[in-house]
C-alpha atoms as a PDB file:
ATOM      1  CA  UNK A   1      -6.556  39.812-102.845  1.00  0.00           C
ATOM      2  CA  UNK A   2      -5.384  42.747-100.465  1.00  0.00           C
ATOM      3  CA  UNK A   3      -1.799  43.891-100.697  1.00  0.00           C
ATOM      4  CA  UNK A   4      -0.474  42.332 -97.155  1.00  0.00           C
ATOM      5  CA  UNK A   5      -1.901  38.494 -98.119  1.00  0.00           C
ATOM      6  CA  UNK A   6      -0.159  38.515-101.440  1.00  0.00           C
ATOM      7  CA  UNK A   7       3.239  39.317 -99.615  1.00  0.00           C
ATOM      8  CA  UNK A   8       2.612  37.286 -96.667  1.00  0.00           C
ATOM      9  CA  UNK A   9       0.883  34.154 -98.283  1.00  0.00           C
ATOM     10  CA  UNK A  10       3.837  32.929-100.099  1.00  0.00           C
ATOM     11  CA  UNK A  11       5.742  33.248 -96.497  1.00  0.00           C
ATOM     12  CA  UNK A  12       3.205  31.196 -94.793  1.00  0.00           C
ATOM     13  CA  UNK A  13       3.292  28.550 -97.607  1.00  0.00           C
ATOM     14  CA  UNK A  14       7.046  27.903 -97.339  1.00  0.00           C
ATOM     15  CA  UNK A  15       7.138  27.894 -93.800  1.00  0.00           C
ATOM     16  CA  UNK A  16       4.434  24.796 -93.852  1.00  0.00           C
ATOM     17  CA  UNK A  17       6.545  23.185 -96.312  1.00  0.00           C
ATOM     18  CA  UNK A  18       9.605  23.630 -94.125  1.00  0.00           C
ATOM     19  CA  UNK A  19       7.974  21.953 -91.363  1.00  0.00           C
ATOM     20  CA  UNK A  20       6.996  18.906 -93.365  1.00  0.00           C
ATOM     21  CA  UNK A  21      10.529  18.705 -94.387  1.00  0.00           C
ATOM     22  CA  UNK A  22      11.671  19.043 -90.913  1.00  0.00           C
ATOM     23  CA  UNK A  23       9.370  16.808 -89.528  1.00  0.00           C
ATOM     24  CA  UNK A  24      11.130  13.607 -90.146  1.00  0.00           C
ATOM     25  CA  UNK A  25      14.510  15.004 -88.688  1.00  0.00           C
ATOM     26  CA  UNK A  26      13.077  15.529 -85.492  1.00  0.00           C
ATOM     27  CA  UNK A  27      11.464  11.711 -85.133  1.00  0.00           C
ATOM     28  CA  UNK A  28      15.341  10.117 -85.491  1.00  0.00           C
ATOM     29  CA  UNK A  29      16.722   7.319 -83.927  1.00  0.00           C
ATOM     30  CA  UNK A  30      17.443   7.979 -80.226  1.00  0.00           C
ATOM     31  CA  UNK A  31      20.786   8.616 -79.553  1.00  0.00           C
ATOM     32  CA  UNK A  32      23.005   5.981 -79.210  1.00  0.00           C
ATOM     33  CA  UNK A  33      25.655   5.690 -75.739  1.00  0.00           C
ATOM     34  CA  UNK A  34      29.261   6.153 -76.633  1.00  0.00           C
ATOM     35  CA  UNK A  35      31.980   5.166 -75.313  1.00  0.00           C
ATOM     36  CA  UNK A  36      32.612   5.072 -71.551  1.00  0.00           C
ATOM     37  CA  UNK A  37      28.812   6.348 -71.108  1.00  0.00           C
ATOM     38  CA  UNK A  38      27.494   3.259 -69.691  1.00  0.00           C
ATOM     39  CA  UNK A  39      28.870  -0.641 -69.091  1.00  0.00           C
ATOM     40  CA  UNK A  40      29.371  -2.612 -71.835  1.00  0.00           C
ATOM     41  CA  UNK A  41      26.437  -4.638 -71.600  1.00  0.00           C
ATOM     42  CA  UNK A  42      24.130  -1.706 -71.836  1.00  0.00           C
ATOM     43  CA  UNK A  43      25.771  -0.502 -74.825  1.00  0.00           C
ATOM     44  CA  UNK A  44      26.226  -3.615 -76.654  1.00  0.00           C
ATOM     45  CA  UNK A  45      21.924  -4.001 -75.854  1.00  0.00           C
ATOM     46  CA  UNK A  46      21.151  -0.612 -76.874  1.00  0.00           C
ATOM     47  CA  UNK A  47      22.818  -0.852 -80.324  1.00  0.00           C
ATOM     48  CA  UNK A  48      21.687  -4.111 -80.587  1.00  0.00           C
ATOM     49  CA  UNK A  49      18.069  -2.970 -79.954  1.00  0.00           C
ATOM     50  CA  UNK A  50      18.614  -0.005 -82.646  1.00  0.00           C
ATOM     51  CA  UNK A  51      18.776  -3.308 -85.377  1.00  0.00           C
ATOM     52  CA  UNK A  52      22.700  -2.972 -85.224  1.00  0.00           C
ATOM     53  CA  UNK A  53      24.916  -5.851 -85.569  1.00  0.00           C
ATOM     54  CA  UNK A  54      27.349  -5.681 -82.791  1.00  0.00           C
ATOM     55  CA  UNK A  55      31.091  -6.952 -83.478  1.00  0.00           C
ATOM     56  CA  UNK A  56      32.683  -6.897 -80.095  1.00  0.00           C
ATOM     57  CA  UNK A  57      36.785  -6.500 -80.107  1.00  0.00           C
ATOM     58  CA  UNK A  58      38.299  -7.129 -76.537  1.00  0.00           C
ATOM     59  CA  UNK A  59      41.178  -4.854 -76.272  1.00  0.00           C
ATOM     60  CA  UNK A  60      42.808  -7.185 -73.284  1.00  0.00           C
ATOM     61  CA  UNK A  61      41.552 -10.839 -74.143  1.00  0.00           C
ATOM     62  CA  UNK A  62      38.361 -12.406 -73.424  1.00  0.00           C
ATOM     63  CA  UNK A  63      37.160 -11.516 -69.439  1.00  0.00           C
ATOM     64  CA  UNK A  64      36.865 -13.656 -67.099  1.00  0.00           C
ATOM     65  CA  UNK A  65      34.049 -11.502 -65.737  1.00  0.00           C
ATOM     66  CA  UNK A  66      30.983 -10.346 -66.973  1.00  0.00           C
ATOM     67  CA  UNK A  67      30.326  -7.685 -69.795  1.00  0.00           C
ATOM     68  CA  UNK A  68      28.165  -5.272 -66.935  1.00  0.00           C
ATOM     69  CA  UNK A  69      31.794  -5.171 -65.594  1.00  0.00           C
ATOM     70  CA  UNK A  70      33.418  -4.495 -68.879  1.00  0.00           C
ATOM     71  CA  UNK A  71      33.640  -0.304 -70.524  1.00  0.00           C
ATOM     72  CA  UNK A  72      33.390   0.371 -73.613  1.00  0.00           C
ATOM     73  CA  UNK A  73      36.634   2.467 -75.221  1.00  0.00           C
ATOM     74  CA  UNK A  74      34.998   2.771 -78.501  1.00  0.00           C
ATOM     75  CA  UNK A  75      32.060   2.808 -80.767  1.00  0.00           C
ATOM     76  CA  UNK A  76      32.277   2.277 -84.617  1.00  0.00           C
ATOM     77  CA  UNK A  77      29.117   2.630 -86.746  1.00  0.00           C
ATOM     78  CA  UNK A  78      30.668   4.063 -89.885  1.00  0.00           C
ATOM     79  CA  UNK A  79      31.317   0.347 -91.046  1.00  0.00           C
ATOM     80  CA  UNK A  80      28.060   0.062 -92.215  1.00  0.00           C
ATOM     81  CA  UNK A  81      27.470  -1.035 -95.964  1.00  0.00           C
ATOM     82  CA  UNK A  82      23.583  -1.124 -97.308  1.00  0.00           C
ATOM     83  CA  UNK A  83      21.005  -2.269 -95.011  1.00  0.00           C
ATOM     84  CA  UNK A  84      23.137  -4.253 -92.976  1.00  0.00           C
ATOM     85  CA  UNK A  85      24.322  -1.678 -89.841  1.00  0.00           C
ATOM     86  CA  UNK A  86      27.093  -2.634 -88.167  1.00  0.00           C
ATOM     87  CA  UNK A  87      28.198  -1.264 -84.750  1.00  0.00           C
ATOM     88  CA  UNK A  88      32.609  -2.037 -83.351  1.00  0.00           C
ATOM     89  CA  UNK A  89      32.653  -2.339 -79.544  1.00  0.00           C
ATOM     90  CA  UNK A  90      35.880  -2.195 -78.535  1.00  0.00           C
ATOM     91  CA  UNK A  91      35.414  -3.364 -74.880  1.00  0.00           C
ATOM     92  CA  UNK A  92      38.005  -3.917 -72.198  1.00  0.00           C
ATOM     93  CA  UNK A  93      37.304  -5.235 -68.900  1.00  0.00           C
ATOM     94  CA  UNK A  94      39.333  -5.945 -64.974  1.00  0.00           C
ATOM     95  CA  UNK A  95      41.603  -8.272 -64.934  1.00  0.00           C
END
């Protein structure tokens, strides 16, 4: 074995195994809108369409209108607990 493939061949063997490694990072869930990035439909059927189960709070009362008229002033995910994933919308819509 010549003197530059020992040095180098351990390199190029932990560089392969940090790309397996990495690999799965990069293929993550899409990111999800946040608050105030889209109407509230949208981001109730994007989380919804990520397997979350939405819990809608409406910060003024239940609208009169519908939810594509409605923003969204926050986003909870963290009250997930096992597989079950489970997304607060706090939405608030025109009066």
């Amino acid at each position: 074995m010549s003197l530059m493939l020992r040095y180098f061949a351990p390199l190029f063997v932990s560089t392969g195994a940090a790309a397996v490694i990495a690999a799965p990072i990069a293929t993550a869930d899409p990111a999800l809108p946040g608050a105030g990035a889209e109407d509230a439909a949208s981001t109730i059927s994007a989380y919804e369409s990520a397997g979350y189960e939405t819990q809608i709070n409406y910060d003024s009362g239940v609208p009169d209108v519908d939810l594509s008229q409605c923003w969204v002033n926050s986003v909870d995910t963290n009250a997930s607990t096992g597989s079950l994933k489970t997304v607060y919308i706090d939405v608030e819509c025109p009066k």
